[in-house]
PDB file of N, CA and C in Angstrom:
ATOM      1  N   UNK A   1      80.284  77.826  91.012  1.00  0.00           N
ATOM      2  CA  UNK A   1      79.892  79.002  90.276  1.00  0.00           C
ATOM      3  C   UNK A   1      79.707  78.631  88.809  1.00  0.00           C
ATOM      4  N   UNK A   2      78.592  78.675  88.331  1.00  0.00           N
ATOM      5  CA  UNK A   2      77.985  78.238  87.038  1.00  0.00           C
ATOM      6  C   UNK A   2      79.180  79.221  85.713  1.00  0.00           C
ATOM      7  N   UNK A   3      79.015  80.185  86.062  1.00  0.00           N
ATOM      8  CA  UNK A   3      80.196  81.264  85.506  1.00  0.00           C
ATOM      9  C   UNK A   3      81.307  80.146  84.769  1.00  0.00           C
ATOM     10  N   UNK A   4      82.175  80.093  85.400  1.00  0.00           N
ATOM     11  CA  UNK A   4      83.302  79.089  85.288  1.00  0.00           C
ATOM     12  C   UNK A   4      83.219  77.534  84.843  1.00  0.00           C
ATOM     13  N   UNK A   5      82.236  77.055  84.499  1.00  0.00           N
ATOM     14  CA  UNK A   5      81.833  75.880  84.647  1.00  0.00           C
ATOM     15  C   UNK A   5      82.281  75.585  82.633  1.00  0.00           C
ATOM     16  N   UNK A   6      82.284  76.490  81.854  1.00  0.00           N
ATOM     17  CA  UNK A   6      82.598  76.503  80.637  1.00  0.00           C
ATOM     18  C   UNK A   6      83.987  75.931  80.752  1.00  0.00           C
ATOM     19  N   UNK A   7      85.607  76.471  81.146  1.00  0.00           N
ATOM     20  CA  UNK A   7      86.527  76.687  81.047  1.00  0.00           C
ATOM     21  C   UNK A   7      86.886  74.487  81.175  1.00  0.00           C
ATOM     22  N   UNK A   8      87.705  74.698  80.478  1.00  0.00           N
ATOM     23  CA  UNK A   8      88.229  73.057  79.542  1.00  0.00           C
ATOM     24  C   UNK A   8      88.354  72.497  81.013  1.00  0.00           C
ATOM     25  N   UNK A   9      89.162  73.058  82.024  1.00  0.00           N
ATOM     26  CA  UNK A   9      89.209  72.220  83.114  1.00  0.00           C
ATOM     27  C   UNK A   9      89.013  72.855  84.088  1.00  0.00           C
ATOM     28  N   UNK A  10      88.365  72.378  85.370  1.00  0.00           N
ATOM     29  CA  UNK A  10      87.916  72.860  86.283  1.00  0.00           C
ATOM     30  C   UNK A  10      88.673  73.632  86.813  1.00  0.00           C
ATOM     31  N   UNK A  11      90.063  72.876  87.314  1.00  0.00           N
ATOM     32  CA  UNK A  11      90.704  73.254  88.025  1.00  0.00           C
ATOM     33  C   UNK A  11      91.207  74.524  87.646  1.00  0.00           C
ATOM     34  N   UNK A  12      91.235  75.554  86.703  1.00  0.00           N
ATOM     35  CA  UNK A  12      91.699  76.359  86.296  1.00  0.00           C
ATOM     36  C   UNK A  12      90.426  77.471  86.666  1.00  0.00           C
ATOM     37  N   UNK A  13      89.353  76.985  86.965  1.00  0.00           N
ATOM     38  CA  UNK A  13      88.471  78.131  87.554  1.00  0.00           C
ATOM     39  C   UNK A  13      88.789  79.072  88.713  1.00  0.00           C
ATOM     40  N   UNK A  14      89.279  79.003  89.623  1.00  0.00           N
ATOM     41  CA  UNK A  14      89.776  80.212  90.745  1.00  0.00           C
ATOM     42  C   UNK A  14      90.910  81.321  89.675  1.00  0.00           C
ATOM     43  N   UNK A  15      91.548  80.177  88.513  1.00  0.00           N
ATOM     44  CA  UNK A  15      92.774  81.464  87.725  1.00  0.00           C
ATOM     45  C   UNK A  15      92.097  82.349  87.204  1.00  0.00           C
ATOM     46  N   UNK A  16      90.525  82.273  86.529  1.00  0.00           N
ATOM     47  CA  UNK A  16      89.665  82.615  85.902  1.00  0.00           C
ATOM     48  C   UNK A  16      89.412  83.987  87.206  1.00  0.00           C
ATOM     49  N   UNK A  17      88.711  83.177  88.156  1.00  0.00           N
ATOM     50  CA  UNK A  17      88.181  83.876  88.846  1.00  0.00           C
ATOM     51  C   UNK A  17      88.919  85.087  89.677  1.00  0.00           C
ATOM     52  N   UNK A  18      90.057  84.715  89.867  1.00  0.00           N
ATOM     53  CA  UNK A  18      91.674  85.740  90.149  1.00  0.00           C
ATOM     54  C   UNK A  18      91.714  86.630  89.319  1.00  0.00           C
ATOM     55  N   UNK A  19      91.250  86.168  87.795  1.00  0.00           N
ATOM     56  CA  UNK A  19      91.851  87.476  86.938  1.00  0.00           C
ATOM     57  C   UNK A  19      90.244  88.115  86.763  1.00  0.00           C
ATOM     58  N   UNK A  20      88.852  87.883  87.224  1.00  0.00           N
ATOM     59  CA  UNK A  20      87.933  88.838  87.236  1.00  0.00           C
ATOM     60  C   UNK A  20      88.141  89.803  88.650  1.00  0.00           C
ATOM     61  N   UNK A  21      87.920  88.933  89.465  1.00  0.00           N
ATOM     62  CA  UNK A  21      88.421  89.873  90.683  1.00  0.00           C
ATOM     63  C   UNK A  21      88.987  91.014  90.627  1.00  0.00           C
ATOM     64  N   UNK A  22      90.366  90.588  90.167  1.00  0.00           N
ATOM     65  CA  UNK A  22      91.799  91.632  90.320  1.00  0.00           C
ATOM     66  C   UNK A  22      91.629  92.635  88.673  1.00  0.00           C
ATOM     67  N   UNK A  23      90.271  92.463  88.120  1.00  0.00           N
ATOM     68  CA  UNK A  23      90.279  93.594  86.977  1.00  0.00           C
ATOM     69  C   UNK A  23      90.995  93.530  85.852  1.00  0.00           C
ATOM     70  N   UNK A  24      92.261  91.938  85.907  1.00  0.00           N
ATOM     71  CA  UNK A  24      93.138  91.839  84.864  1.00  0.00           C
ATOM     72  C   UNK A  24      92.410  91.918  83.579  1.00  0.00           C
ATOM     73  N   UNK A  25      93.746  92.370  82.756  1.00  0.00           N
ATOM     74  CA  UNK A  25      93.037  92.291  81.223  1.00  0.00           C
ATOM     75  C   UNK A  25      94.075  90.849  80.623  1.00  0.00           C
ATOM     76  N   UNK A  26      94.649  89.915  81.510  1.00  0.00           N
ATOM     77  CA  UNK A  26      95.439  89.462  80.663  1.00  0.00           C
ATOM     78  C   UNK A  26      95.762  87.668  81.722  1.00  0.00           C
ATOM     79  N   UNK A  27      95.369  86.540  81.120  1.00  0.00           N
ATOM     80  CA  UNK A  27      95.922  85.734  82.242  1.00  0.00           C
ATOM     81  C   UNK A  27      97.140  85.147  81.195  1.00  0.00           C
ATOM     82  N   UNK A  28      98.589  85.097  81.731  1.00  0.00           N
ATOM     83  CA  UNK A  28      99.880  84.928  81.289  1.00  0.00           C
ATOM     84  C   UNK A  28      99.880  83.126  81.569  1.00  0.00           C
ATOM     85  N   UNK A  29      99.742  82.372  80.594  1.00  0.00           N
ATOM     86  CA  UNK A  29      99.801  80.799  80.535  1.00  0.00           C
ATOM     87  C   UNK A  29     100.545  80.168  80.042  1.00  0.00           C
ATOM     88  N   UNK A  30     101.203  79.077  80.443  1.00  0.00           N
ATOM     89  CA  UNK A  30     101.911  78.484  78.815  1.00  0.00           C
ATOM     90  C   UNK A  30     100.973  77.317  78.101  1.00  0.00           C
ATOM     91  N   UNK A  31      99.638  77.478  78.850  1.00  0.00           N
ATOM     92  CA  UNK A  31      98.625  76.255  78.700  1.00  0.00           C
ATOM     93  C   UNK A  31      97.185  77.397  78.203  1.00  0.00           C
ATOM     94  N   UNK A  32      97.788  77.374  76.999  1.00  0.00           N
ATOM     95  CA  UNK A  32      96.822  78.065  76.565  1.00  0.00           C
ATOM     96  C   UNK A  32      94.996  77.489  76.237  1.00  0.00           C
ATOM     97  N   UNK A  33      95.229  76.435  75.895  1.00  0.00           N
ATOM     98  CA  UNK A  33      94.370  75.590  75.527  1.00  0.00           C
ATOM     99  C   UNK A  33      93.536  75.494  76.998  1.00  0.00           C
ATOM    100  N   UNK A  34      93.287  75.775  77.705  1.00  0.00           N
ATOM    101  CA  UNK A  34      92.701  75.893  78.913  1.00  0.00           C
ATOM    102  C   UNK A  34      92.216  77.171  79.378  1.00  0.00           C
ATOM    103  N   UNK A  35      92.378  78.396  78.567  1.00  0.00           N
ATOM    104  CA  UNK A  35      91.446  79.393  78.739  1.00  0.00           C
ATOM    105  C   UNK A  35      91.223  80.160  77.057  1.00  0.00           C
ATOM    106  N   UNK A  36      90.321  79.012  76.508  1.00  0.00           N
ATOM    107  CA  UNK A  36      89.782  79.594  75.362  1.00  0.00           C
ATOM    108  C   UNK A  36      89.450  81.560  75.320  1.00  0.00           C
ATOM    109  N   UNK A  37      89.834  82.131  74.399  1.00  0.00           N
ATOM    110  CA  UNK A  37      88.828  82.923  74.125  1.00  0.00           C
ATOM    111  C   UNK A  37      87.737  82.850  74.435  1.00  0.00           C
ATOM    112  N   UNK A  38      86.476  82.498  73.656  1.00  0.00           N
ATOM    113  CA  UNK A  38      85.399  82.290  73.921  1.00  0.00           C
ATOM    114  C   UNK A  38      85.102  82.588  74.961  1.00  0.00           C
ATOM    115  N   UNK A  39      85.630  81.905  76.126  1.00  0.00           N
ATOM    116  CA  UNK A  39      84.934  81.912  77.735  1.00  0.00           C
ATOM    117  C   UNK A  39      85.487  83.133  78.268  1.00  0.00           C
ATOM    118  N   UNK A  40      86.877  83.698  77.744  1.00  0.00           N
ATOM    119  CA  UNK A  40      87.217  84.970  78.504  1.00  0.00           C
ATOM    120  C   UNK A  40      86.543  86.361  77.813  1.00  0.00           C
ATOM    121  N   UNK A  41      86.721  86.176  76.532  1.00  0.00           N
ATOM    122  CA  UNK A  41      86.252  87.633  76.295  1.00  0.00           C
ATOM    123  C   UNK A  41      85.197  88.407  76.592  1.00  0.00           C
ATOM    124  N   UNK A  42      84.212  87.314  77.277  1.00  0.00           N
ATOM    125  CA  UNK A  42      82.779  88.229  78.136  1.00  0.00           C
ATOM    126  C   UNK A  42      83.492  88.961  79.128  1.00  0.00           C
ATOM    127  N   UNK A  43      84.686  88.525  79.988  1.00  0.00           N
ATOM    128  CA  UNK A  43      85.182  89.153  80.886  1.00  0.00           C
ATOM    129  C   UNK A  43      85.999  90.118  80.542  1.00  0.00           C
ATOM    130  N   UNK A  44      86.366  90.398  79.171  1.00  0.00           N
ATOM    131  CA  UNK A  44      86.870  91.426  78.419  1.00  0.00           C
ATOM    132  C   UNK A  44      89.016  90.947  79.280  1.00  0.00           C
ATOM    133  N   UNK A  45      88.700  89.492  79.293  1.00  0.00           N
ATOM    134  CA  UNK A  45      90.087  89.035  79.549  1.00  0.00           C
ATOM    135  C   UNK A  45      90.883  88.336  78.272  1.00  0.00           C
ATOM    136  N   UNK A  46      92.065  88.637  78.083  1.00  0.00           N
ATOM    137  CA  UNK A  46      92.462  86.939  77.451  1.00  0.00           C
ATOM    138  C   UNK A  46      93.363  86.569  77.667  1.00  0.00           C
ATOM    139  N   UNK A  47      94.326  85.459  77.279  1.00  0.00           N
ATOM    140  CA  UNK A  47      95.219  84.463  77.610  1.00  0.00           C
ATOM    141  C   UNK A  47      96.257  84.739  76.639  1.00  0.00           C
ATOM    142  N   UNK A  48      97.675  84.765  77.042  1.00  0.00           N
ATOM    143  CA  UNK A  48      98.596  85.172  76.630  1.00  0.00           C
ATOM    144  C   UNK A  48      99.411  84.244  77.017  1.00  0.00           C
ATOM    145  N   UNK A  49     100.627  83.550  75.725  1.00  0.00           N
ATOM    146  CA  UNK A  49     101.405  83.048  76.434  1.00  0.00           C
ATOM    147  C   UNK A  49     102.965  83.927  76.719  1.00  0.00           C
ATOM    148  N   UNK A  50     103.580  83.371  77.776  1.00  0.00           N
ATOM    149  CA  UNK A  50     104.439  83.857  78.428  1.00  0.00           C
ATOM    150  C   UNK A  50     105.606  84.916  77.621  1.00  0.00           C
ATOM    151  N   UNK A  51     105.939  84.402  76.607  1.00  0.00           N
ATOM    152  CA  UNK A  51     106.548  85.017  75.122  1.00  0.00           C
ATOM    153  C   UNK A  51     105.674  86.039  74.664  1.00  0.00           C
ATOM    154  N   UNK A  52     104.881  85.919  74.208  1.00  0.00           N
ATOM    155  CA  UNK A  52     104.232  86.994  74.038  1.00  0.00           C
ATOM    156  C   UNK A  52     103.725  88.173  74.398  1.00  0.00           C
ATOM    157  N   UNK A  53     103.503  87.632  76.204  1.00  0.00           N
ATOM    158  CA  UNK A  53     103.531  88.712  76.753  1.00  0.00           C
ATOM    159  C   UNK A  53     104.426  89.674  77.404  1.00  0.00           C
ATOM    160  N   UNK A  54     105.794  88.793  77.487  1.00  0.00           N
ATOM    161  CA  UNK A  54     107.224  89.803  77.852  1.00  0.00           C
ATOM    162  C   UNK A  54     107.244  90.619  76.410  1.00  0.00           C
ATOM    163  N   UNK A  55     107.287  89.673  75.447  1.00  0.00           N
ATOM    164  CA  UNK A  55     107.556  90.529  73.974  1.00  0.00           C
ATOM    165  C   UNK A  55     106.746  92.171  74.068  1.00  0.00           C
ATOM    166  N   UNK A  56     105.594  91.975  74.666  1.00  0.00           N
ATOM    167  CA  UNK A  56     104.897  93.174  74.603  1.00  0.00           C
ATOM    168  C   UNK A  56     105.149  93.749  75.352  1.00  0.00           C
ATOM    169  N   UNK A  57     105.620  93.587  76.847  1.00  0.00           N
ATOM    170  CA  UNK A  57     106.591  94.237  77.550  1.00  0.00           C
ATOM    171  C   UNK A  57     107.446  95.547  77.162  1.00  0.00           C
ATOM    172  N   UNK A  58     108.335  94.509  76.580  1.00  0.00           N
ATOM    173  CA  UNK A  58     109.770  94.961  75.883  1.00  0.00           C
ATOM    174  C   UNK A  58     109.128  95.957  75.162  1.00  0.00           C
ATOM    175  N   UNK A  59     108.568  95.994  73.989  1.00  0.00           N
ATOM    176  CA  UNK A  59     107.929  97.115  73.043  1.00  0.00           C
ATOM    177  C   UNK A  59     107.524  98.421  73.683  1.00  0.00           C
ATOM    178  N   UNK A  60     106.804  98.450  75.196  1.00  0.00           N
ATOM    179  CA  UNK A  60     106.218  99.395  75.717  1.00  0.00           C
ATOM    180  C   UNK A  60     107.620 100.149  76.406  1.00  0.00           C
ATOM    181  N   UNK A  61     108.748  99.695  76.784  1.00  0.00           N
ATOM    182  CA  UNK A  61     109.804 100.348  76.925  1.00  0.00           C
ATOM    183  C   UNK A  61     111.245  99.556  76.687  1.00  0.00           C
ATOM    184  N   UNK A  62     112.134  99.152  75.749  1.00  0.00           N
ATOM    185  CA  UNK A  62     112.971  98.849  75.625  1.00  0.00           C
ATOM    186  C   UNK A  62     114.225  98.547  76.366  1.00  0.00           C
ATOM    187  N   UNK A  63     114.156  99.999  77.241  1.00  0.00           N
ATOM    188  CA  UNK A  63     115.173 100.133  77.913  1.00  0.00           C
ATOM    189  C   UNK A  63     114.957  99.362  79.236  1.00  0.00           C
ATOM    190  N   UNK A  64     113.820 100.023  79.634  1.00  0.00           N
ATOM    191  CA  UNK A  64     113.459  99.438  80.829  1.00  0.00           C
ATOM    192  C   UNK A  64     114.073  97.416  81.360  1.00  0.00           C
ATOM    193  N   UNK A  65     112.915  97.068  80.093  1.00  0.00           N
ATOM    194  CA  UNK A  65     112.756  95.591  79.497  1.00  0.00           C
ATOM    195  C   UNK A  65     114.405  94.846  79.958  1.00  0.00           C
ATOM    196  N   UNK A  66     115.085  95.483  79.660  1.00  0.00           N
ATOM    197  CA  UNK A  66     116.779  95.259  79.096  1.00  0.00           C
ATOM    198  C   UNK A  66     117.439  95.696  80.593  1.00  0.00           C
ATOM    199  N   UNK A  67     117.287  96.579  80.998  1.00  0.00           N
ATOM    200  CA  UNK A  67     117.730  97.062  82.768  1.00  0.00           C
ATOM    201  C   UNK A  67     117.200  95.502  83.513  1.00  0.00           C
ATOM    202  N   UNK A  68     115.917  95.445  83.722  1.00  0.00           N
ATOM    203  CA  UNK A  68     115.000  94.105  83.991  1.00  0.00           C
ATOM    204  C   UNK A  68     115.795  92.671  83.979  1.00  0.00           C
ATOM    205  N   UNK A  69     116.138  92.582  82.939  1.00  0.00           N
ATOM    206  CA  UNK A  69     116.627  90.951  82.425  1.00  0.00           C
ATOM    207  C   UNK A  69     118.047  91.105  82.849  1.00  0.00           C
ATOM    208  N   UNK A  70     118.592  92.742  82.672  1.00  0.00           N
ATOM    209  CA  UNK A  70     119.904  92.195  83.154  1.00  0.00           C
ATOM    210  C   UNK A  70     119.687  91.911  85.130  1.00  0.00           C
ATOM    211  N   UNK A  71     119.065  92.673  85.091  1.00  0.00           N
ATOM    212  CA  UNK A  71     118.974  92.397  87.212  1.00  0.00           C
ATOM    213  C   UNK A  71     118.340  91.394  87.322  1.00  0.00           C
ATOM    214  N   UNK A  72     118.028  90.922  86.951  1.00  0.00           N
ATOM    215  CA  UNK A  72     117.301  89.004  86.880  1.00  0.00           C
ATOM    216  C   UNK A  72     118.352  88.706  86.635  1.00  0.00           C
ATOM    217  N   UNK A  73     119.327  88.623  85.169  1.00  0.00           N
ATOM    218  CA  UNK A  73     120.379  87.714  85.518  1.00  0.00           C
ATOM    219  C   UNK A  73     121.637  87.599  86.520  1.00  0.00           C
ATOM    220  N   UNK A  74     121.987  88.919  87.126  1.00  0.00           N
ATOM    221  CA  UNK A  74     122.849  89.183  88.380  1.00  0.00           C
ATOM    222  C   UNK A  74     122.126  88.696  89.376  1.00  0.00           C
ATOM    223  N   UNK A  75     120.990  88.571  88.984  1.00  0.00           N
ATOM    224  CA  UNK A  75     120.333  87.477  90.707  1.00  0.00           C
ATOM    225  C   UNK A  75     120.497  86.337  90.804  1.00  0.00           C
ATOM    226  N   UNK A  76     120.655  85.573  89.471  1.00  0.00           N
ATOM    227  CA  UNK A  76     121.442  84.137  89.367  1.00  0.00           C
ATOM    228  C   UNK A  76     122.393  83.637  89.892  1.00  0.00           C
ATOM    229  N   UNK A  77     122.911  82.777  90.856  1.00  0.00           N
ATOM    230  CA  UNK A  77     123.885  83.047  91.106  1.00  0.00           C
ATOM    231  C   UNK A  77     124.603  81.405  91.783  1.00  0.00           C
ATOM    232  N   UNK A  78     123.837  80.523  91.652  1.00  0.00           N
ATOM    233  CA  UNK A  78     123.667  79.180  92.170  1.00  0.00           C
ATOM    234  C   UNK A  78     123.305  78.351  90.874  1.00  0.00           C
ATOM    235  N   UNK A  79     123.892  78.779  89.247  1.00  0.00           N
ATOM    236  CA  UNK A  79     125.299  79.416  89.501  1.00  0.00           C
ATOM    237  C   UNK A  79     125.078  80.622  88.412  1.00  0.00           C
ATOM    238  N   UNK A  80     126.535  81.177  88.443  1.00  0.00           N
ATOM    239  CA  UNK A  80     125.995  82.434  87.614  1.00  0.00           C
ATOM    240  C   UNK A  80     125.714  82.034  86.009  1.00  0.00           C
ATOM    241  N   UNK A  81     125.065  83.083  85.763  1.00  0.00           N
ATOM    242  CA  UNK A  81     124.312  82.776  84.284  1.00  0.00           C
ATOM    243  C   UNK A  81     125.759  83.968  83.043  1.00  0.00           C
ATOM    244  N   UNK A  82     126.395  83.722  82.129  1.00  0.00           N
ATOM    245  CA  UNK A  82     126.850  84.909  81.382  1.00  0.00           C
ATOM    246  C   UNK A  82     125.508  85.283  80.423  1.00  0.00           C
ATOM    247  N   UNK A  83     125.567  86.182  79.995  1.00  0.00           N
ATOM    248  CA  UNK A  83     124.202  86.249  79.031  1.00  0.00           C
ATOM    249  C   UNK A  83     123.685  85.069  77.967  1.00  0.00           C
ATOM    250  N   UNK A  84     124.996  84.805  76.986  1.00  0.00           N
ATOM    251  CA  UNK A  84     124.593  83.187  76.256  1.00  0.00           C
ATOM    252  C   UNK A  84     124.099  82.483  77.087  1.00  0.00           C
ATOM    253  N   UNK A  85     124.510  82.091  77.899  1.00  0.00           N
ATOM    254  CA  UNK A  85     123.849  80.785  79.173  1.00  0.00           C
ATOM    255  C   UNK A  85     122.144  81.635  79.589  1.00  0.00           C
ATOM    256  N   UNK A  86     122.125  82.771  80.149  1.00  0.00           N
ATOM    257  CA  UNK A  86     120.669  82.903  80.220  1.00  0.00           C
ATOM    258  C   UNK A  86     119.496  82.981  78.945  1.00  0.00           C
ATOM    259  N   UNK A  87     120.198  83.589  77.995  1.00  0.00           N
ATOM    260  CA  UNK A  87     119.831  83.620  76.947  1.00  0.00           C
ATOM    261  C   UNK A  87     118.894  81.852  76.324  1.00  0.00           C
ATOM    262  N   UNK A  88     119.974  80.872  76.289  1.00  0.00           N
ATOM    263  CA  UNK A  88     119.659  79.668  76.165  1.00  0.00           C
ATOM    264  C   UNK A  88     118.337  79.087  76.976  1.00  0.00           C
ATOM    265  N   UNK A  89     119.156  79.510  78.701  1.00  0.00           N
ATOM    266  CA  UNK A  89     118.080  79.010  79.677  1.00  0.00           C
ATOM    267  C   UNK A  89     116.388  79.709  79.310  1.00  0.00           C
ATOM    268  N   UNK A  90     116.245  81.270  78.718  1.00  0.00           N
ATOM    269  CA  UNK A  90     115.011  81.233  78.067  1.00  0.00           C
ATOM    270  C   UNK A  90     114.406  80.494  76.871  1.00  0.00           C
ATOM    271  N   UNK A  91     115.056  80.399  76.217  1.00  0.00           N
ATOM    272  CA  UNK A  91     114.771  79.292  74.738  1.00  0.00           C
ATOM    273  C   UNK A  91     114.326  77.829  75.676  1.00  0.00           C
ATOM    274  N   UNK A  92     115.322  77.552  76.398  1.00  0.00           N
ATOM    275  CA  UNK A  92     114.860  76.206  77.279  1.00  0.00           C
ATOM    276  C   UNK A  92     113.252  76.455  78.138  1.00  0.00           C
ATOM    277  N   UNK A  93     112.840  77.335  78.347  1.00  0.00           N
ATOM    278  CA  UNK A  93     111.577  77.787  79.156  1.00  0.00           C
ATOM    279  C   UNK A  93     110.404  78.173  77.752  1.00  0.00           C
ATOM    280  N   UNK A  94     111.120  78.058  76.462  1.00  0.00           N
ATOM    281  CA  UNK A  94     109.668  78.190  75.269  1.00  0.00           C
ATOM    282  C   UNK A  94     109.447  79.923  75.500  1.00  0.00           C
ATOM    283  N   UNK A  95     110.369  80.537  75.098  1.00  0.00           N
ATOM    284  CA  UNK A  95     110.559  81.869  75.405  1.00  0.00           C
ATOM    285  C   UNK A  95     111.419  82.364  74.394  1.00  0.00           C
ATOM    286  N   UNK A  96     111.418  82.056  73.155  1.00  0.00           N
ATOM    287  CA  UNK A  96     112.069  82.009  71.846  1.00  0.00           C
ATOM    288  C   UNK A  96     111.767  83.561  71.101  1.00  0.00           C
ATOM    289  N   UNK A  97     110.802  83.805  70.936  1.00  0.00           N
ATOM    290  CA  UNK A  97     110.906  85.738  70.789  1.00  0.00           C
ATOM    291  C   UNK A  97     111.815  86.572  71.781  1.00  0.00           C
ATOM    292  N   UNK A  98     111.347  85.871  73.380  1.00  0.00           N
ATOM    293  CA  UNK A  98     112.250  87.233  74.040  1.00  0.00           C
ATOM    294  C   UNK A  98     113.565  86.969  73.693  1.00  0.00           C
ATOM    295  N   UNK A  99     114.274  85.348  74.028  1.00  0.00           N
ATOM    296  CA  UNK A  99     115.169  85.170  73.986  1.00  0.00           C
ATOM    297  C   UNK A  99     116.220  85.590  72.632  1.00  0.00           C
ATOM    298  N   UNK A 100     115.247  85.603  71.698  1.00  0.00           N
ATOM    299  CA  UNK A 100     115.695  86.549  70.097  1.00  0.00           C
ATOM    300  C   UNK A 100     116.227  87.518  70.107  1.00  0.00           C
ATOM    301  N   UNK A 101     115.370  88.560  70.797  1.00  0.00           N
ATOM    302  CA  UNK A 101     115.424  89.708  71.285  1.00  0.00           C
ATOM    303  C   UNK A 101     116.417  90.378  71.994  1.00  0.00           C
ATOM    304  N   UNK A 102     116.626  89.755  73.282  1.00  0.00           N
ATOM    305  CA  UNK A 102     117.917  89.585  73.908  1.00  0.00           C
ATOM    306  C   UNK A 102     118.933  89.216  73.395  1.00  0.00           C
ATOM    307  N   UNK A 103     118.845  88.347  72.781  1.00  0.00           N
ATOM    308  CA  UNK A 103     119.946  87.781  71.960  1.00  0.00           C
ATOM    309  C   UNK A 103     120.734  89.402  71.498  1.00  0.00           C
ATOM    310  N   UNK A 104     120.350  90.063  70.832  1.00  0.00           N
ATOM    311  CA  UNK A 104     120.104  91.124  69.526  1.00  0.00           C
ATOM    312  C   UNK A 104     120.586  92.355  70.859  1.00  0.00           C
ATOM    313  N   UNK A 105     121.051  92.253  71.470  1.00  0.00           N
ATOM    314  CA  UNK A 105     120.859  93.275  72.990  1.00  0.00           C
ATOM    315  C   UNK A 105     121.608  92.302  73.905  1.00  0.00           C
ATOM    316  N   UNK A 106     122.477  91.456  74.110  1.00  0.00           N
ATOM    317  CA  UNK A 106     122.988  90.638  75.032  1.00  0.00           C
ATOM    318  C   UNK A 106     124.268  91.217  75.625  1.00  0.00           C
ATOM    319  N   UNK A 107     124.743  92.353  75.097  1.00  0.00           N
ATOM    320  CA  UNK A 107     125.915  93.228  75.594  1.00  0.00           C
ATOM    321  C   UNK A 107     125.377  94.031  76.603  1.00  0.00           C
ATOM    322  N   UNK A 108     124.030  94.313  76.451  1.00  0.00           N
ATOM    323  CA  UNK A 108     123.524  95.446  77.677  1.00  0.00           C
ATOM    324  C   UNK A 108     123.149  94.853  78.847  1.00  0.00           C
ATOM    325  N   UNK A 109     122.601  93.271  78.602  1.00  0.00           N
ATOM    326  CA  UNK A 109     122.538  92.614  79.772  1.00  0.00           C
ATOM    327  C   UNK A 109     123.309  91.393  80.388  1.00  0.00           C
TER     328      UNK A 109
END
């Protein structure tokens, strides 16, 4: 598909093509450099990395966001996470806003 033939590497054409399909407005990457602007915004898509896009998450409901992370971390359990320890394990994943965030809120989850 000539369409896709722009995007830095091939192999990333079906992610392209997943997020026209499915109507997304948003493909969530930590490899950003592989879906320029340029090539998405005809599709009225763009590329977000993973931080950024929980961050915007969180903003659209707080509470919610915070209910969320704590039932993710009670699913941990092999072995269990206390909040510092998950907290960290996001900073370790390049997740340094949410993990801020949480940080600032680590009693609720």
């Amino acid at each position: 598909m000539a369409v896709y033939t722009a995007l830095p590497d091939a192999n990333d054409h079906h992610v392209l093509a997943a997020a026209i399909v499915a109507r997304a407005d948003v493909i969530v990457t930590f490899n950003l450099k592989h879906f320029p602007g340029q090539y998405l915004e005809k599709f009225g898509i763009e590329a977000q990395h993973p931080d950024e896009f929980l961050n915007y998450q969180r903003t659209l409901d707080q509470t919610l966001f915070l209910k969320c992370a704590k039932q993710i971390r009670s699913r941990l359990s092999q072995p269990k996470y206390s909040a510092d320890a998950y907290i960290d394990n996001l900073r370790g994943c390049q997740l340094q806003v949410v993990a801020d965030e949480l940080d600032q809120a680590k009693q609720l989850i």
